[in-house]
PDB file of N, CA and C in Angstrom:
ATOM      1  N   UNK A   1    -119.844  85.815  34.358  1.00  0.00           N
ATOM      2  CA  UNK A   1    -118.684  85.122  33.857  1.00  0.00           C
ATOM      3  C   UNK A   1    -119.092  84.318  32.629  1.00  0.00           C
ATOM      4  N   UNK A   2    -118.266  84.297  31.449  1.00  0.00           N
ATOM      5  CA  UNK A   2    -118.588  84.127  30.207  1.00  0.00           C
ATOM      6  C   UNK A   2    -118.270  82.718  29.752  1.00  0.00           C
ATOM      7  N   UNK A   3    -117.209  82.267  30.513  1.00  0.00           N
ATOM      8  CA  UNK A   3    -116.813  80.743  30.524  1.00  0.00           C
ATOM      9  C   UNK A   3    -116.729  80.348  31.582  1.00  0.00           C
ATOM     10  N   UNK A   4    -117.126  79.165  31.755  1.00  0.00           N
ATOM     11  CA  UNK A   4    -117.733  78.434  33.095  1.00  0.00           C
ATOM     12  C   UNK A   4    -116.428  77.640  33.420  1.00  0.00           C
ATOM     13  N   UNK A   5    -115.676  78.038  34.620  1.00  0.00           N
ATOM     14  CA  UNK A   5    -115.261  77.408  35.313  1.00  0.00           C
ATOM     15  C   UNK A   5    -114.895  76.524  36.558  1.00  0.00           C
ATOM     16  N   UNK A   6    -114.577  75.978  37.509  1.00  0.00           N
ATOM     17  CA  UNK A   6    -114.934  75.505  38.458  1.00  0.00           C
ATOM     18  C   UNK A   6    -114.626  76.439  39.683  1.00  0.00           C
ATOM     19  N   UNK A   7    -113.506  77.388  39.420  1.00  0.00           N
ATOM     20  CA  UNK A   7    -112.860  78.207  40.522  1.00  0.00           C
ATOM     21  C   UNK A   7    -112.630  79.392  39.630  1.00  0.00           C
ATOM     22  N   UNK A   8    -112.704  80.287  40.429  1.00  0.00           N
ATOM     23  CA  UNK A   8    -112.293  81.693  39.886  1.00  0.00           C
ATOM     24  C   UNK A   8    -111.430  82.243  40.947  1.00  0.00           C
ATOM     25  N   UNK A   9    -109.988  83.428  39.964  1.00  0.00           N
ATOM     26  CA  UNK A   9    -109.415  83.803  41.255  1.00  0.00           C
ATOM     27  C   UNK A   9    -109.859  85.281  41.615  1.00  0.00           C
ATOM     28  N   UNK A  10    -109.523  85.969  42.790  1.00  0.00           N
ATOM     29  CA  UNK A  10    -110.109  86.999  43.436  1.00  0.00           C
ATOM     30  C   UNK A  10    -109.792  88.100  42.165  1.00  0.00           C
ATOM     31  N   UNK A  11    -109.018  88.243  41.493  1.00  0.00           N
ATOM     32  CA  UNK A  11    -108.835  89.184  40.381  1.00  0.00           C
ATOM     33  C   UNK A  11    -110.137  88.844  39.108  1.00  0.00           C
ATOM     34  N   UNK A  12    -110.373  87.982  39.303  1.00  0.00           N
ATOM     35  CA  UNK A  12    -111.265  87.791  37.819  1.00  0.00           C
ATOM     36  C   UNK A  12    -112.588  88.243  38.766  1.00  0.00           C
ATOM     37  N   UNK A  13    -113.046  87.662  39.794  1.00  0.00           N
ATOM     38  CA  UNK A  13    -114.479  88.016  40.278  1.00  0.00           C
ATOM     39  C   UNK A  13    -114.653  89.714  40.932  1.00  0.00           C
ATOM     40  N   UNK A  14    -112.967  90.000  41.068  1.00  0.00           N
ATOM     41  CA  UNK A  14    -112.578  91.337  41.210  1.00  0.00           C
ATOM     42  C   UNK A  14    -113.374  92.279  40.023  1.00  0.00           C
ATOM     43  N   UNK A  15    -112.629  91.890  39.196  1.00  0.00           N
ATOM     44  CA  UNK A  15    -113.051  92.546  37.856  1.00  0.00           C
ATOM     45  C   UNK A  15    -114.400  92.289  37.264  1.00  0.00           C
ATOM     46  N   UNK A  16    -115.132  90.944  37.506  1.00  0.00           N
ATOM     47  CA  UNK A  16    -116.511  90.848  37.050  1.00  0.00           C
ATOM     48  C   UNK A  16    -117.478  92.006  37.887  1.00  0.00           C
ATOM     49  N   UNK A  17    -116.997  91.922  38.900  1.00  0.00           N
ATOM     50  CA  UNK A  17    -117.870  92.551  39.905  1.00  0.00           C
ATOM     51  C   UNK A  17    -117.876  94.136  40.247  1.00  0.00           C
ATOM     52  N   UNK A  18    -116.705  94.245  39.463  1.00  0.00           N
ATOM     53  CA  UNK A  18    -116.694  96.200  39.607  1.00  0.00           C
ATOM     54  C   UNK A  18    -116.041  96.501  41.401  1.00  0.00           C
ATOM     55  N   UNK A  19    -115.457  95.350  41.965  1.00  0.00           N
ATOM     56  CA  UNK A  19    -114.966  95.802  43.026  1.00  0.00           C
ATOM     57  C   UNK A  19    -113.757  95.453  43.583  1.00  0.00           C
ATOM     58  N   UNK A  20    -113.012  96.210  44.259  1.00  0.00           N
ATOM     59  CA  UNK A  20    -111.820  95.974  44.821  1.00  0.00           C
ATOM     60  C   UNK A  20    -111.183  94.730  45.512  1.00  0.00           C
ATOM     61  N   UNK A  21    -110.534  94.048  44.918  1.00  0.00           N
ATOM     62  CA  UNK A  21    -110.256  92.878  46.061  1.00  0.00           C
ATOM     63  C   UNK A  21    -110.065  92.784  47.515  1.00  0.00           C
ATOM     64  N   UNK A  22    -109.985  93.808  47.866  1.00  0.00           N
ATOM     65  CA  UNK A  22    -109.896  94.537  49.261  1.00  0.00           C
ATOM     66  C   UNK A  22    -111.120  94.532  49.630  1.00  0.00           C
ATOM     67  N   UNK A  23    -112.565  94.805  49.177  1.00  0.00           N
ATOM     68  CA  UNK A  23    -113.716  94.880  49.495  1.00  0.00           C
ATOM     69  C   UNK A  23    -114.208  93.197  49.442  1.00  0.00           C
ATOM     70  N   UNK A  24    -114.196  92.250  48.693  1.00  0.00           N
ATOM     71  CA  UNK A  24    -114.168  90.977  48.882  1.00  0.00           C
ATOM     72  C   UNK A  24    -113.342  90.243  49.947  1.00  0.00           C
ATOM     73  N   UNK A  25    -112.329  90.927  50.196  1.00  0.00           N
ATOM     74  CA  UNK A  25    -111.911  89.734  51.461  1.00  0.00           C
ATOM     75  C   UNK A  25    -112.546  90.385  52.789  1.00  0.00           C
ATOM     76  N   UNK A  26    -113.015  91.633  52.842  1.00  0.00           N
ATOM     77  CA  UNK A  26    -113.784  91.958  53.882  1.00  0.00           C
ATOM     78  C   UNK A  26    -115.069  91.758  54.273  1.00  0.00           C
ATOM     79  N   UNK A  27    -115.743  91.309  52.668  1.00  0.00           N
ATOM     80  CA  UNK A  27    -117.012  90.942  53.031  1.00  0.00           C
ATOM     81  C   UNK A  27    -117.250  89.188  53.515  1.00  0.00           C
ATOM     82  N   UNK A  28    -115.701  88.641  53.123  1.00  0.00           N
ATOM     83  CA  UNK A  28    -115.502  87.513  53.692  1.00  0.00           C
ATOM     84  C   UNK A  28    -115.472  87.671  54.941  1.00  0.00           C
ATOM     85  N   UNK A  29    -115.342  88.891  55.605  1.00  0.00           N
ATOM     86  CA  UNK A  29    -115.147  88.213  57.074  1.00  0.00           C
ATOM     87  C   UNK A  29    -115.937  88.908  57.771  1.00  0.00           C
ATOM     88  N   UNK A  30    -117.275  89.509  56.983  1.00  0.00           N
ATOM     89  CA  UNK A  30    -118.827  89.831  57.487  1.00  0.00           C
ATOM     90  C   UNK A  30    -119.743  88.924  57.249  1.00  0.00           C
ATOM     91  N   UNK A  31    -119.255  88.162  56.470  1.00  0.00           N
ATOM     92  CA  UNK A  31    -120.646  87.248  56.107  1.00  0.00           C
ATOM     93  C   UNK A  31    -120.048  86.026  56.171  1.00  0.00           C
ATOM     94  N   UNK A  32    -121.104  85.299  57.341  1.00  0.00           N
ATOM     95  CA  UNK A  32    -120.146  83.608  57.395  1.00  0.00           C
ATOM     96  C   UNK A  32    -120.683  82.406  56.631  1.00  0.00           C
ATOM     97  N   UNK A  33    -121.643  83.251  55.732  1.00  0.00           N
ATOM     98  CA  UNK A  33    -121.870  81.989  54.342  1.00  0.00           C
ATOM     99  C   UNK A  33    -121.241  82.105  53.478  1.00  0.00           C
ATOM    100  N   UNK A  34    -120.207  83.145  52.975  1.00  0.00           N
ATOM    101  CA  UNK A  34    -119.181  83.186  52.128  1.00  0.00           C
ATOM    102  C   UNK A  34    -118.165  82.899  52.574  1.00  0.00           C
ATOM    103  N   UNK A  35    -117.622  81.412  51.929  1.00  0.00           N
ATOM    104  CA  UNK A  35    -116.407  81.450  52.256  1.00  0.00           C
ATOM    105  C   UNK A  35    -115.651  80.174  50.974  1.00  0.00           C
ATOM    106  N   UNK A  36    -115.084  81.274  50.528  1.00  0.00           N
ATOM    107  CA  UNK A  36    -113.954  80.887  49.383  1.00  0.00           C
ATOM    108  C   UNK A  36    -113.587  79.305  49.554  1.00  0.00           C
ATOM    109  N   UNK A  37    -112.937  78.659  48.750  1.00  0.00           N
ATOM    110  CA  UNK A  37    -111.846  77.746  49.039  1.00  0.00           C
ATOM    111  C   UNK A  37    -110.392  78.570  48.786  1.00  0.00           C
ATOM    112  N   UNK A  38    -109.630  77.706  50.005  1.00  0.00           N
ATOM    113  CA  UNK A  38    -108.535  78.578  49.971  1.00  0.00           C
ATOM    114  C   UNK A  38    -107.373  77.499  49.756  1.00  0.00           C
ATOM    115  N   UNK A  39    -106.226  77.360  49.198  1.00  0.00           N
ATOM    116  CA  UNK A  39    -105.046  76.349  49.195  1.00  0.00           C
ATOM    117  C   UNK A  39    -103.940  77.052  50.204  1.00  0.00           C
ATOM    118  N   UNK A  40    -102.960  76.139  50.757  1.00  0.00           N
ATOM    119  CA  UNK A  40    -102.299  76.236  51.750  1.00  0.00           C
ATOM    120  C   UNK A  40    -101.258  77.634  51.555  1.00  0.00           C
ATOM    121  N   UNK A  41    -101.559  77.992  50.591  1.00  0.00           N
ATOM    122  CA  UNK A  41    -100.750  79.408  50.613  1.00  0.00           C
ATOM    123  C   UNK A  41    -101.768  80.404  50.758  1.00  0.00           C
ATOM    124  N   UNK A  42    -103.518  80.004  50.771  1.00  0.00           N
ATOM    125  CA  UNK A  42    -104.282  81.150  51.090  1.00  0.00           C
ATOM    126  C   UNK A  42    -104.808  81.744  50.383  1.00  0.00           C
ATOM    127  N   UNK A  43    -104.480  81.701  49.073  1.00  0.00           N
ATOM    128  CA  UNK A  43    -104.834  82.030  47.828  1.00  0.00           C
ATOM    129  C   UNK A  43    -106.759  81.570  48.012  1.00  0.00           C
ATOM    130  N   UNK A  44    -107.563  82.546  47.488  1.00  0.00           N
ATOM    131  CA  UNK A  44    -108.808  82.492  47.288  1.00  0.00           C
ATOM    132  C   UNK A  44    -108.782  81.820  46.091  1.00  0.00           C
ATOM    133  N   UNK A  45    -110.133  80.659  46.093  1.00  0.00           N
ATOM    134  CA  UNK A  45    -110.513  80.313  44.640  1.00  0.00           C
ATOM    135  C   UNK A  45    -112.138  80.247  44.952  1.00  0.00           C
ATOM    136  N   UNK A  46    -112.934  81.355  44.073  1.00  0.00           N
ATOM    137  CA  UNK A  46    -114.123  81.276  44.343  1.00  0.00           C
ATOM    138  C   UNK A  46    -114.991  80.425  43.200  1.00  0.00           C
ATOM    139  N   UNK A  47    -116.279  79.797  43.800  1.00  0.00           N
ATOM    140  CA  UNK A  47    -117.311  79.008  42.935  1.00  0.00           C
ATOM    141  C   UNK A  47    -118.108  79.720  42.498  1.00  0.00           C
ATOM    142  N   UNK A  48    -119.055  79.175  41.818  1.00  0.00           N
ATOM    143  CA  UNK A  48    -119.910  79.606  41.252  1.00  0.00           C
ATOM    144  C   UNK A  48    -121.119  80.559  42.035  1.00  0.00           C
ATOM    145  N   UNK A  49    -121.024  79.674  43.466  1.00  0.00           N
ATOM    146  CA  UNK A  49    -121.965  80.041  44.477  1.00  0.00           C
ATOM    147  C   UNK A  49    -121.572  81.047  45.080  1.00  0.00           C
ATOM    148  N   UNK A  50    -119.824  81.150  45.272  1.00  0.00           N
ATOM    149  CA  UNK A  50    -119.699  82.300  46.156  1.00  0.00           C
ATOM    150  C   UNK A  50    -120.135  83.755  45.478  1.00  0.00           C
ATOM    151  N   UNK A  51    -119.653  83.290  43.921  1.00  0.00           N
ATOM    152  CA  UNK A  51    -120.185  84.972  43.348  1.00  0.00           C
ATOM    153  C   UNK A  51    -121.033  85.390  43.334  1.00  0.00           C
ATOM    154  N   UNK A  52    -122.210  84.209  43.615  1.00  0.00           N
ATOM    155  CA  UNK A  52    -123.847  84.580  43.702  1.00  0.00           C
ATOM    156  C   UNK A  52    -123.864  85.397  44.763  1.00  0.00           C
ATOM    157  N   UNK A  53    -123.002  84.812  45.911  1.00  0.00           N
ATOM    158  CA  UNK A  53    -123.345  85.214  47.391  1.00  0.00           C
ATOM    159  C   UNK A  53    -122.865  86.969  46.945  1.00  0.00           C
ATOM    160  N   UNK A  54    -121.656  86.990  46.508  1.00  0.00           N
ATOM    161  CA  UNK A  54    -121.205  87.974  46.311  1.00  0.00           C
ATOM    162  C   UNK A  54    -122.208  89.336  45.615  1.00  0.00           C
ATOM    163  N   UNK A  55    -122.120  88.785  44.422  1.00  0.00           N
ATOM    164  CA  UNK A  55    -123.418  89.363  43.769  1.00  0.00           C
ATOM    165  C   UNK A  55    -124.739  90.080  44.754  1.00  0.00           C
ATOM    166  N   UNK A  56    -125.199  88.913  45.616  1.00  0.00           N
ATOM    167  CA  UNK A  56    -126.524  89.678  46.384  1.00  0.00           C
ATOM    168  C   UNK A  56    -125.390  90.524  47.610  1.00  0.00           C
ATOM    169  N   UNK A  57    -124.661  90.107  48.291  1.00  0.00           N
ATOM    170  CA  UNK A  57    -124.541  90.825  49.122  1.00  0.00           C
ATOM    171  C   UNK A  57    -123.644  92.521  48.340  1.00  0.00           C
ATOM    172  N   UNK A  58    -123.453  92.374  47.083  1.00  0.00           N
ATOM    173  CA  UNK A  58    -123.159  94.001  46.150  1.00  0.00           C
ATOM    174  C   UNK A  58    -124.513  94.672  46.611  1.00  0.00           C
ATOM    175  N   UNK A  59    -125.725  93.703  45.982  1.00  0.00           N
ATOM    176  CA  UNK A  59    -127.127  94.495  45.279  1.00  0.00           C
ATOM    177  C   UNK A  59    -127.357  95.231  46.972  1.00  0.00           C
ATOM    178  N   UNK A  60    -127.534  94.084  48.424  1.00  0.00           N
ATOM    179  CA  UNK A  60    -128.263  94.277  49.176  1.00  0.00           C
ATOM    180  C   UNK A  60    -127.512  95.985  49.970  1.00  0.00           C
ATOM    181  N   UNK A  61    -125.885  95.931  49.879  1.00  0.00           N
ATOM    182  CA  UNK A  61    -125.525  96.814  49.942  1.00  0.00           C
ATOM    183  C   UNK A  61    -125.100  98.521  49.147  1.00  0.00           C
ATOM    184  N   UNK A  62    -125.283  98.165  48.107  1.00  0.00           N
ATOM    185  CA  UNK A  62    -124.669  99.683  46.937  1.00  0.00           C
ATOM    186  C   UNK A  62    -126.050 100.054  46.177  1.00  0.00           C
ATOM    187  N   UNK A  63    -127.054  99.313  46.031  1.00  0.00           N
ATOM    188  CA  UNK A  63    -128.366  99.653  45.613  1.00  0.00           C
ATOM    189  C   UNK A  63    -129.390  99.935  46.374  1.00  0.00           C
ATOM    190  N   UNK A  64    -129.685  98.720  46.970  1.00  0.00           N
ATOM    191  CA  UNK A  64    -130.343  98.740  48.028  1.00  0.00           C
ATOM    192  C   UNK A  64    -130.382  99.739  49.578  1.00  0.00           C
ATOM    193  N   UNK A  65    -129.029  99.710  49.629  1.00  0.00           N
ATOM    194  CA  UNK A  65    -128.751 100.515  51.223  1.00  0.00           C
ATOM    195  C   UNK A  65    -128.733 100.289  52.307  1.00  0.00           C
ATOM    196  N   UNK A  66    -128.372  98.769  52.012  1.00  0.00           N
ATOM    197  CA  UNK A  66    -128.603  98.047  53.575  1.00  0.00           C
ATOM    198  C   UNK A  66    -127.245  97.993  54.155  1.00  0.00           C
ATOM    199  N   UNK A  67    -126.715  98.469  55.305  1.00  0.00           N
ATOM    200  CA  UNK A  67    -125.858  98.135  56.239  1.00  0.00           C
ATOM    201  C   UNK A  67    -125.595  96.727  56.220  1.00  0.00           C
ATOM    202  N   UNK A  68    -124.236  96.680  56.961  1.00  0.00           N
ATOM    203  CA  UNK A  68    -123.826  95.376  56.920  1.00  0.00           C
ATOM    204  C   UNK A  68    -124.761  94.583  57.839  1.00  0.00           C
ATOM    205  N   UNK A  69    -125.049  94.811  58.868  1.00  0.00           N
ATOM    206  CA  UNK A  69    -126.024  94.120  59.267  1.00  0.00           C
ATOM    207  C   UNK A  69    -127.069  93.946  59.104  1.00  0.00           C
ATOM    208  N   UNK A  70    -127.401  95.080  58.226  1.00  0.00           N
ATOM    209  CA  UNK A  70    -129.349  94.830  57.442  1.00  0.00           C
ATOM    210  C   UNK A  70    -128.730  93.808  56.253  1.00  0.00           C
ATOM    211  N   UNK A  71    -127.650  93.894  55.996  1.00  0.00           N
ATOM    212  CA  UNK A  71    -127.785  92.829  54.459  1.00  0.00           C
ATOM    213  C   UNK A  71    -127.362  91.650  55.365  1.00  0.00           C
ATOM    214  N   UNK A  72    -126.765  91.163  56.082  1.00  0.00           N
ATOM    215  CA  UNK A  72    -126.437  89.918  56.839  1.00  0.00           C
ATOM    216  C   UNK A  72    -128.268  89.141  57.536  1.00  0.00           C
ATOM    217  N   UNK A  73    -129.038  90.430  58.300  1.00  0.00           N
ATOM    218  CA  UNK A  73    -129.952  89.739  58.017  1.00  0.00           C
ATOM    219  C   UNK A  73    -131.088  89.142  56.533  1.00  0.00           C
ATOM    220  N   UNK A  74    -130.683  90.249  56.084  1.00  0.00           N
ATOM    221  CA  UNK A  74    -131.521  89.673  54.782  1.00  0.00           C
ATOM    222  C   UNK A  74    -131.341  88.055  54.016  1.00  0.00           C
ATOM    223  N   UNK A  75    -129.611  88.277  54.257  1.00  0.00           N
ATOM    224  CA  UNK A  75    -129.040  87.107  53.553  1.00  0.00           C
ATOM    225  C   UNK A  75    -129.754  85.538  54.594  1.00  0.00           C
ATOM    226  N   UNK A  76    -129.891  85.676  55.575  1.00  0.00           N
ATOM    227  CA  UNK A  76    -130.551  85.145  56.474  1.00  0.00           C
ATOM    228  C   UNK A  76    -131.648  84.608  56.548  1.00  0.00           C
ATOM    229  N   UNK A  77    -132.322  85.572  55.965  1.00  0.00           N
ATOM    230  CA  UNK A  77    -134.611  85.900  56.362  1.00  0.00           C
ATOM    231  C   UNK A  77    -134.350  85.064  55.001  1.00  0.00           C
ATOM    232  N   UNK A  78    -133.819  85.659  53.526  1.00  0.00           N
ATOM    233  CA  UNK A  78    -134.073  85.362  51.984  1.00  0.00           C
ATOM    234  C   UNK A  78    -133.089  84.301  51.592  1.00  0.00           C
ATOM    235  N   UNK A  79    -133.572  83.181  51.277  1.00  0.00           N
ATOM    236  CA  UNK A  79    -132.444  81.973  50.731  1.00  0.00           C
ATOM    237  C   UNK A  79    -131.727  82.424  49.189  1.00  0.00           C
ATOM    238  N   UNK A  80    -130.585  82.435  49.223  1.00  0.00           N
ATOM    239  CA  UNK A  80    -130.047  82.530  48.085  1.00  0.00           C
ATOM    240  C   UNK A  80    -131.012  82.136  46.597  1.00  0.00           C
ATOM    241  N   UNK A  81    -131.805  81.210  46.982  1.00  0.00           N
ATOM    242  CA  UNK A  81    -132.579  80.859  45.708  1.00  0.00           C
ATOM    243  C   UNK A  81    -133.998  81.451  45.762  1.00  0.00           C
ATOM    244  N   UNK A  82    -133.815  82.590  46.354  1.00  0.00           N
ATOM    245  CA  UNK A  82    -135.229  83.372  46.071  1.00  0.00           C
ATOM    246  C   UNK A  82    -135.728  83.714  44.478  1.00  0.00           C
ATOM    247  N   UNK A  83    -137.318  83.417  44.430  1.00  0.00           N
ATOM    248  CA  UNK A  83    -137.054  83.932  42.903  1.00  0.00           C
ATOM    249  C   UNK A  83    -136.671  85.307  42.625  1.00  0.00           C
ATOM    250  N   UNK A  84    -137.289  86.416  43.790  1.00  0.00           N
ATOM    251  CA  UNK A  84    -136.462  87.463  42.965  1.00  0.00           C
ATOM    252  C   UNK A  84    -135.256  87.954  43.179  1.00  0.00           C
ATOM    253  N   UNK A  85    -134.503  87.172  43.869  1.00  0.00           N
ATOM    254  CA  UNK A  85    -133.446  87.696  43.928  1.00  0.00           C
ATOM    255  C   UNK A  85    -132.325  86.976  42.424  1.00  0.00           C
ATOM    256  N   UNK A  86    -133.650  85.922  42.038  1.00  0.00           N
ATOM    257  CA  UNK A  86    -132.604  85.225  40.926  1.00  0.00           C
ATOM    258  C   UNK A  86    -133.001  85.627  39.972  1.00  0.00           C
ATOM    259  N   UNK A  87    -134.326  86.750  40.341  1.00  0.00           N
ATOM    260  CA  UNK A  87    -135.030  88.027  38.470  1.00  0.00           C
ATOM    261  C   UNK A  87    -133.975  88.734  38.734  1.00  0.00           C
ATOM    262  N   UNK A  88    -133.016  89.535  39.343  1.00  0.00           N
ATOM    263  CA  UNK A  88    -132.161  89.986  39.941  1.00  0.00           C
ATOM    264  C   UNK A  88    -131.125  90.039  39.686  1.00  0.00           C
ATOM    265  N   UNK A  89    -130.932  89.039  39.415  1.00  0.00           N
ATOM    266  CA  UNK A  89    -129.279  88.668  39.130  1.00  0.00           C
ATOM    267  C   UNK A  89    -129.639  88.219  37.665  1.00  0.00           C
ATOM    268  N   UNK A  90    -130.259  87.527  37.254  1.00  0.00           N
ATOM    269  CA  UNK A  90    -130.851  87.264  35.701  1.00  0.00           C
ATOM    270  C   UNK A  90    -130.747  89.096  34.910  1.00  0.00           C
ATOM    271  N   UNK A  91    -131.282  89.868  35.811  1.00  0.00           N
ATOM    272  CA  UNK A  91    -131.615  91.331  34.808  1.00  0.00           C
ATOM    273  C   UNK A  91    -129.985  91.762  34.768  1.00  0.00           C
ATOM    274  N   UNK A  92    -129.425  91.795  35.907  1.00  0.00           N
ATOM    275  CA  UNK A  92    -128.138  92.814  36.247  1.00  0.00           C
ATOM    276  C   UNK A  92    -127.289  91.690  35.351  1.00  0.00           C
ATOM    277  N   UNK A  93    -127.281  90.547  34.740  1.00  0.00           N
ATOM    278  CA  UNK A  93    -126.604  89.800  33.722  1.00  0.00           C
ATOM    279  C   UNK A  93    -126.615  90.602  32.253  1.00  0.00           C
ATOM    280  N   UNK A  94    -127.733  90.356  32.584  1.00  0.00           N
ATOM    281  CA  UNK A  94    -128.231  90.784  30.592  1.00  0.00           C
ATOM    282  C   UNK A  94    -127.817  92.474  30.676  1.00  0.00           C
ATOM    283  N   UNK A  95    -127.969  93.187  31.659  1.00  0.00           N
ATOM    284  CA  UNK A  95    -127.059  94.609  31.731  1.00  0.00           C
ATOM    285  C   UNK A  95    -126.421  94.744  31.167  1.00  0.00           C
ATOM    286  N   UNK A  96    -125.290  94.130  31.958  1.00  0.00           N
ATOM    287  CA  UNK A  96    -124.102  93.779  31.558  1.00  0.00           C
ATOM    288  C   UNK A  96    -123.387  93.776  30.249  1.00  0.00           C
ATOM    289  N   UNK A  97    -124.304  92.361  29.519  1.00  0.00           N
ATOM    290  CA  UNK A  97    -123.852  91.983  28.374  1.00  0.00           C
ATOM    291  C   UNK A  97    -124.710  93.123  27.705  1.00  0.00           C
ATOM    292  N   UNK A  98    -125.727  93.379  27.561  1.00  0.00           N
ATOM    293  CA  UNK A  98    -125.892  94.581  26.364  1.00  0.00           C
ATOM    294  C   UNK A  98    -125.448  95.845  26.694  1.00  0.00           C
ATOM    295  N   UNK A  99    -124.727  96.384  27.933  1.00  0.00           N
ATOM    296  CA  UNK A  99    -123.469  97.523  27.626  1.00  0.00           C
ATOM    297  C   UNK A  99    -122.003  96.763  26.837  1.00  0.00           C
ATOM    298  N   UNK A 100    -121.780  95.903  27.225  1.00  0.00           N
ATOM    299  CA  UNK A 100    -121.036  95.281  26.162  1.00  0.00           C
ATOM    300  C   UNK A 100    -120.730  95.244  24.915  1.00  0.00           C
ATOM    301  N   UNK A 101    -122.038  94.471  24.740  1.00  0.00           N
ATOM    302  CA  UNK A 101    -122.450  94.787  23.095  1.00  0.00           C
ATOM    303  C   UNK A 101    -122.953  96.641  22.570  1.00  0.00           C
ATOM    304  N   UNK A 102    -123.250  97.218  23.596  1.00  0.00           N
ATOM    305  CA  UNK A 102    -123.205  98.911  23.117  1.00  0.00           C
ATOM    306  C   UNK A 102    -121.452  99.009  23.189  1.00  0.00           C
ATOM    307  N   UNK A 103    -120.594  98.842  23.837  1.00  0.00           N
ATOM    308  CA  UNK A 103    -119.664  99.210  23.680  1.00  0.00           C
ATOM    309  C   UNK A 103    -118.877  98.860  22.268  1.00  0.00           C
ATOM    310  N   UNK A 104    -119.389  97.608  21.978  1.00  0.00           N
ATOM    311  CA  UNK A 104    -118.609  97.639  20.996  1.00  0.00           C
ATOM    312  C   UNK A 104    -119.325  97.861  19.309  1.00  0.00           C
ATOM    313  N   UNK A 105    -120.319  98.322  19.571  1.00  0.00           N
ATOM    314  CA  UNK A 105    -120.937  99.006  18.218  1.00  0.00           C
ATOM    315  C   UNK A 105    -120.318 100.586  17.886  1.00  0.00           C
TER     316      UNK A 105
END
């Protein structure tokens, strides 16, 4: 995310993330360290942290190959602030932005 905000809604981390909003509210209710703030109509507003969470639990599942329960333990055994899981998310950033910048050359 390119501008730092305090909340993001499920369509923007939808779209950062290459995945269905349908696949985010389900991984909300596999993993009980993710969990959104929600306002009385229910509406998701995610932090900074949840996309992290989000983020590893993408890598531990669509790269990696871990089942929901091999990535639930991982998320478990490995603290969010592992260093490599934060070389990790540091590389799959800069990805990102230099297909970006290929796209628009």
């Amino acid at each position: 995310m390119e501008n730092k905000k305090l909340y993001y809604s499920i369509r923007e981390v939808s779209d950062e993330l290459g995945e269905p909003a349908s696949v985010l509210r389900f991984w909300e209710t596999e993993f009980d360290c993710l969990k959104p703030v929600k306002n009385r109509r229910g509406v998701r507003n995610y932090t900074e942290h949840d996309i992290d969470l989000l983020r590893r639990i993408q890598y531990l599942t669509r790269q990696c190959g871990y089942t929901l329960e091999g990535a639930r333990e991982q998320m478990r055994t490995r603290p969010l602030d592992d260093p490599k899981q934060t070389v990790i998310n540091n590389l799959t950033e800069l990805r990102r932005t230099l297909v970006a910048l290929k796209e628009t050359l």
